[in-house]
C-alpha atoms as a PDB file:
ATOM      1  CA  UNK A   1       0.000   0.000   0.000  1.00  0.00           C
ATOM      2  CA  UNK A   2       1.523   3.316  -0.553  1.00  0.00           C
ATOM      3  CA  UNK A   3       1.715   6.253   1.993  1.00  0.00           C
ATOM      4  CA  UNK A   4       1.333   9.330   0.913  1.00  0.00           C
ATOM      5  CA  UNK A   5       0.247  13.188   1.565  1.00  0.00           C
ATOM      6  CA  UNK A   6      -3.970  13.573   1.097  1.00  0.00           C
ATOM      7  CA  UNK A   7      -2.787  17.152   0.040  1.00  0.00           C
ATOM      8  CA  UNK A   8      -0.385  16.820  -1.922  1.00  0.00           C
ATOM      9  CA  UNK A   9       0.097  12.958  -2.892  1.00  0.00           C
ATOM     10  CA  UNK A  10       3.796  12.815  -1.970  1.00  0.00           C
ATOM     11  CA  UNK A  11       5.184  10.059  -0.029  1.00  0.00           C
ATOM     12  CA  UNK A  12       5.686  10.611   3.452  1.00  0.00           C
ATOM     13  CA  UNK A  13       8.698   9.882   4.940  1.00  0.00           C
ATOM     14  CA  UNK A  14      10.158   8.832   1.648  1.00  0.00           C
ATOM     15  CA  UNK A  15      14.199   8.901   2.217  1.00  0.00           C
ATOM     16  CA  UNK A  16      16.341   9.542  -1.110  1.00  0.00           C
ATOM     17  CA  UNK A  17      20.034   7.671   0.750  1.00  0.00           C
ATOM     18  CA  UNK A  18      22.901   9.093  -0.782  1.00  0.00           C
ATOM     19  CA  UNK A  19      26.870   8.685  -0.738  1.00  0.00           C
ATOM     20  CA  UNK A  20      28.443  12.137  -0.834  1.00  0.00           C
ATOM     21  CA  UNK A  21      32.435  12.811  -1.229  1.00  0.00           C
ATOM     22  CA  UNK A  22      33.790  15.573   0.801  1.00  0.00           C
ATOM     23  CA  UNK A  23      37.098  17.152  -1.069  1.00  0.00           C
ATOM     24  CA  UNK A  24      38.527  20.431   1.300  1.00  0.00           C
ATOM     25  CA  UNK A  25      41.329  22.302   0.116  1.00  0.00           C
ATOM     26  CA  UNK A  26      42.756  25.121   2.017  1.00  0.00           C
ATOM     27  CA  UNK A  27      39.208  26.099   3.831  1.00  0.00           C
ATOM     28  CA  UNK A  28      37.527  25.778   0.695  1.00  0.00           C
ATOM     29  CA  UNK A  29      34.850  22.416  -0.495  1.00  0.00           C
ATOM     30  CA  UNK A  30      34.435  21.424  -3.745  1.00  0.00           C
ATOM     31  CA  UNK A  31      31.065  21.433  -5.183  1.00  0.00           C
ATOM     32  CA  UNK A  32      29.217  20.353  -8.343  1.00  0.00           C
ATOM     33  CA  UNK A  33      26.166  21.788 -10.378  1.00  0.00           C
ATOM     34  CA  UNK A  34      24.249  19.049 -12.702  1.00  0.00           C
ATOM     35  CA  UNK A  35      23.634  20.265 -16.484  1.00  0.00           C
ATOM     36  CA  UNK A  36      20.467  22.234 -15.915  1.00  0.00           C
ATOM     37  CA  UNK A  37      20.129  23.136 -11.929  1.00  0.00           C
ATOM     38  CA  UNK A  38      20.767  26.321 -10.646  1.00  0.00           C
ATOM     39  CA  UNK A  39      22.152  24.245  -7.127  1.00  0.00           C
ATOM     40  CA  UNK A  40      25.721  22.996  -6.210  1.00  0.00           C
ATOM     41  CA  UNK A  41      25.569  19.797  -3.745  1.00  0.00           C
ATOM     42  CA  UNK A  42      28.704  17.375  -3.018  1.00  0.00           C
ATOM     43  CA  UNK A  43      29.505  15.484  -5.550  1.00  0.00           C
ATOM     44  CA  UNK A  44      28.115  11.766  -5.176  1.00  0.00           C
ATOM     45  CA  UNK A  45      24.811   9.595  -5.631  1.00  0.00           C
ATOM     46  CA  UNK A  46      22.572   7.062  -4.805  1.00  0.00           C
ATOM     47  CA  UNK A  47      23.402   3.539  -3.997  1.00  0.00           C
ATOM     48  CA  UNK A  48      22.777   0.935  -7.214  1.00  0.00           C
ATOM     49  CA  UNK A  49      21.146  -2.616  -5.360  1.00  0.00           C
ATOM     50  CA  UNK A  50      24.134  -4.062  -2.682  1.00  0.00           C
ATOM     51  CA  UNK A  51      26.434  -1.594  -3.575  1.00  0.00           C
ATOM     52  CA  UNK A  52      29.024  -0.662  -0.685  1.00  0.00           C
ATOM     53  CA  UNK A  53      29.187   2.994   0.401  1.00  0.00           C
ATOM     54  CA  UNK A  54      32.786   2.760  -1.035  1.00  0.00           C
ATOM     55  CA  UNK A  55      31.836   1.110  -3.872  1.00  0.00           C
ATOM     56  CA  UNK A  56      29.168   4.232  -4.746  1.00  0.00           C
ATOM     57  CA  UNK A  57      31.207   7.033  -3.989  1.00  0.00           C
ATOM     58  CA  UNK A  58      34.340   5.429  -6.098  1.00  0.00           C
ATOM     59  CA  UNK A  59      31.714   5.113  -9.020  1.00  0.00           C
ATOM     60  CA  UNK A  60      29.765   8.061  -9.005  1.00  0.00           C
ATOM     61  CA  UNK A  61      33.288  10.454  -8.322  1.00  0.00           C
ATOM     62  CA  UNK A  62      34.486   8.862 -11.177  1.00  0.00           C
ATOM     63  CA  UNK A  63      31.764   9.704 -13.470  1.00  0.00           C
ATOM     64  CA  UNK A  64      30.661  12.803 -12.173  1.00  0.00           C
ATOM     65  CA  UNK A  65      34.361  14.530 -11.760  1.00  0.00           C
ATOM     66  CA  UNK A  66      36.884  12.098 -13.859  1.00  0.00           C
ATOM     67  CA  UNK A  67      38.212  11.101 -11.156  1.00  0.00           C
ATOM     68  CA  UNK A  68      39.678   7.555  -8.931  1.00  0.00           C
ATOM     69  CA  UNK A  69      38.777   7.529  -5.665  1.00  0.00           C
ATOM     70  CA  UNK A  70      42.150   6.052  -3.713  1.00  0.00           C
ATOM     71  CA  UNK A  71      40.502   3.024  -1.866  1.00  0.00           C
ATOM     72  CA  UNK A  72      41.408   2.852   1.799  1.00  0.00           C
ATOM     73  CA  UNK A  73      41.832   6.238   1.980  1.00  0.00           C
ATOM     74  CA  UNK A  74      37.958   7.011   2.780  1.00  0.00           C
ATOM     75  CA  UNK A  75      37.020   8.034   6.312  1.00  0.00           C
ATOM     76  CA  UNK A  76      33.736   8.995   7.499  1.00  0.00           C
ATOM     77  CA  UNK A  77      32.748  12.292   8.162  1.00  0.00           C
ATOM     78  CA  UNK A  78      29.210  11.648   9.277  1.00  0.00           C
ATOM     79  CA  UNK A  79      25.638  11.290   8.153  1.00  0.00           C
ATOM     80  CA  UNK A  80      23.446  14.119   7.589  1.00  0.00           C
ATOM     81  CA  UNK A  81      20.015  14.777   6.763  1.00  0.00           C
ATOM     82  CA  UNK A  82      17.981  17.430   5.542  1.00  0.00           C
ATOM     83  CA  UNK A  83      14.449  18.270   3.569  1.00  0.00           C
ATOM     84  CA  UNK A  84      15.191  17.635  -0.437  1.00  0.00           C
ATOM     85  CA  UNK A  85      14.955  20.750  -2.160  1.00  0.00           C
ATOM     86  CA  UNK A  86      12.148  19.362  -3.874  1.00  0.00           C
ATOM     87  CA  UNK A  87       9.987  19.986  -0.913  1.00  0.00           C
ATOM     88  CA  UNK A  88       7.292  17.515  -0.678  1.00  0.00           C
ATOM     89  CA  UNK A  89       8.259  15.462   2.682  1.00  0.00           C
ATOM     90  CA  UNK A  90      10.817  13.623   1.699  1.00  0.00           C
ATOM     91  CA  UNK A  91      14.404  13.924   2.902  1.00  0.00           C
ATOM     92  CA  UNK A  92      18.026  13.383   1.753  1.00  0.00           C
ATOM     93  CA  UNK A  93      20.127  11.415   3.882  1.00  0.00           C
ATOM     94  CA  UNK A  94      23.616  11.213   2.837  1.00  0.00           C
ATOM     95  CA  UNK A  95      26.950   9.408   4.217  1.00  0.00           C
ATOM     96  CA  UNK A  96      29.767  11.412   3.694  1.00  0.00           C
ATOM     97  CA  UNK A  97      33.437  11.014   3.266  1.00  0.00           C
ATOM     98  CA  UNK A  98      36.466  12.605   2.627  1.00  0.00           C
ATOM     99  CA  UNK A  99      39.231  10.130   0.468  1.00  0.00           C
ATOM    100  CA  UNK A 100      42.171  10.667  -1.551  1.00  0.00           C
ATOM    101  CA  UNK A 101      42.234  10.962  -5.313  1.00  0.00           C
ATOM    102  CA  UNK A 102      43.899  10.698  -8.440  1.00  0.00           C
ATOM    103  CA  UNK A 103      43.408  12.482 -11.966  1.00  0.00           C
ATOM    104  CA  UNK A 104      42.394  16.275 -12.482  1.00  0.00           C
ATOM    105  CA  UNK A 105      39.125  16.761 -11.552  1.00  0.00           C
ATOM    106  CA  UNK A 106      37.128  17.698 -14.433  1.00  0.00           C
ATOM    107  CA  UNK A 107      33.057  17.572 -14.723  1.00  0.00           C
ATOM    108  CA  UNK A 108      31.764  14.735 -16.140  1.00  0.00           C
ATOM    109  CA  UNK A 109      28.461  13.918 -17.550  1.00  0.00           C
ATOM    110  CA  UNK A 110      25.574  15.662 -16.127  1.00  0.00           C
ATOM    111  CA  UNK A 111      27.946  17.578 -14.441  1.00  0.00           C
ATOM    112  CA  UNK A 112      28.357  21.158 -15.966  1.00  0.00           C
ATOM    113  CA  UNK A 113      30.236  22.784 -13.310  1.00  0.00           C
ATOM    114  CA  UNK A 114      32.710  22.827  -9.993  1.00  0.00           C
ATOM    115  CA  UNK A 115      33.396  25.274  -7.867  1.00  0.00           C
ATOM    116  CA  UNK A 116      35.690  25.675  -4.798  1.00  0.00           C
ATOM    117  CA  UNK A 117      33.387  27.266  -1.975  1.00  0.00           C
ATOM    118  CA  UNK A 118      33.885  29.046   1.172  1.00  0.00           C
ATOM    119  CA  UNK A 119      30.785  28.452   4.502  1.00  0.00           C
ATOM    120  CA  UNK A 120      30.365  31.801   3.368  1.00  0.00           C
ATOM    121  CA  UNK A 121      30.169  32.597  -0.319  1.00  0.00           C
ATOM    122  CA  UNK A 122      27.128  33.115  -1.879  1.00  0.00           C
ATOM    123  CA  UNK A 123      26.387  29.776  -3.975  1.00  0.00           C
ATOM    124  CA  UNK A 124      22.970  28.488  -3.897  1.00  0.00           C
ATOM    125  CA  UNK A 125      23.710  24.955  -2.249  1.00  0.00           C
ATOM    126  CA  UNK A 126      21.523  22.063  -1.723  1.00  0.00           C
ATOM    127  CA  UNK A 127      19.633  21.967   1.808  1.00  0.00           C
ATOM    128  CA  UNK A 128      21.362  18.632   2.429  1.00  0.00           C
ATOM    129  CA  UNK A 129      24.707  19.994   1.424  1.00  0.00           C
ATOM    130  CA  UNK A 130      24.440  23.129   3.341  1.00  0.00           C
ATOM    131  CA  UNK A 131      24.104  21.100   6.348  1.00  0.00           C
ATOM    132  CA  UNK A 132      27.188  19.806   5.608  1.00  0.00           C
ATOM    133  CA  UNK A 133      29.429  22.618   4.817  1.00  0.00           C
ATOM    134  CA  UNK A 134      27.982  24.438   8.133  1.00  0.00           C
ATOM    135  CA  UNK A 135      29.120  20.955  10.251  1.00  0.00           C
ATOM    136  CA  UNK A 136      32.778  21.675   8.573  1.00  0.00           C
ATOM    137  CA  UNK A 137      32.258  25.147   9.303  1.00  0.00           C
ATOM    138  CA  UNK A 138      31.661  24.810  12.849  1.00  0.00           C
ATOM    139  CA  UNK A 139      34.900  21.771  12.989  1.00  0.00           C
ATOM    140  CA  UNK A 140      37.163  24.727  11.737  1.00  0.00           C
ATOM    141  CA  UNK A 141      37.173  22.712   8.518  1.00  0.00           C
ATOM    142  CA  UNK A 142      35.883  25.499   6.346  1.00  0.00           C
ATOM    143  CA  UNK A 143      36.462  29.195   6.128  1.00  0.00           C
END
């Protein structure tokens, strides 16, 4: 049976899980805008069916930014969740970590654009991403 909003016919408490890659460098977070959005978010994706966390962030870095994930060099950061910008009840959750890499990164498929960001700059950001960058803000991990 499915659940949903009588006002709106969304699902409630539908939960889009995501695997999100954390580059810093020098105070500063890398962040991606798809072909089309106005947003940045952290570059990553949704799980495909019994994929590892490890296993989706190595895939969707690579096609999103051109880039190899160095395995065994991921470490947690922490899971965050937020309302998808979409509105409609449903929320992002998303497992982040930071992890080496190798290659220039260069956008990749739907990916029109990076951009190095500042906690402060004004880029429109993804709510689930802004809850991120203002957790490494308040670690002294961002400027």
């Amino acid at each position: 049976m499915h659940s949903g909003d009588a006002a709106t016919g969304a699902p409630v408490g539908k939960v889009i899980d995501k695997v999100a890659w954390i580059e810093l460098d020098g105070g500063r977070v890398l962040l991606a805008r798809s072909r089309g959005k106005d947003v940045y978010y952290l570059p990553g994706g949704k799980r495909e069916p019994g994929e590892s966390d490890v296993d989706t962030l190595s895939r969707e870095v690579a096609e999103e930014l051109s880039v190899t994930v160095v395995r065994g060099t991921e470490s947690l950061v922490g899971v965050f969740e937020a309302p998808a910008d979409s509105g409609n009840g449903v929320v992002v959750r998303m497992t982040c970590y930071t992890a080496e890499h190798e290659g220039t990164i260069t956008p990749d498929h739907e990916i029109e654009d990076v951009r190095w960001v500042r906690h402060g700059d004004a880029v429109p950001v993804s709510l689930a991403s802004r809850a991120v960058l203002d957790h490494l803000h308040a670690a002294g991990l961002l400027d």
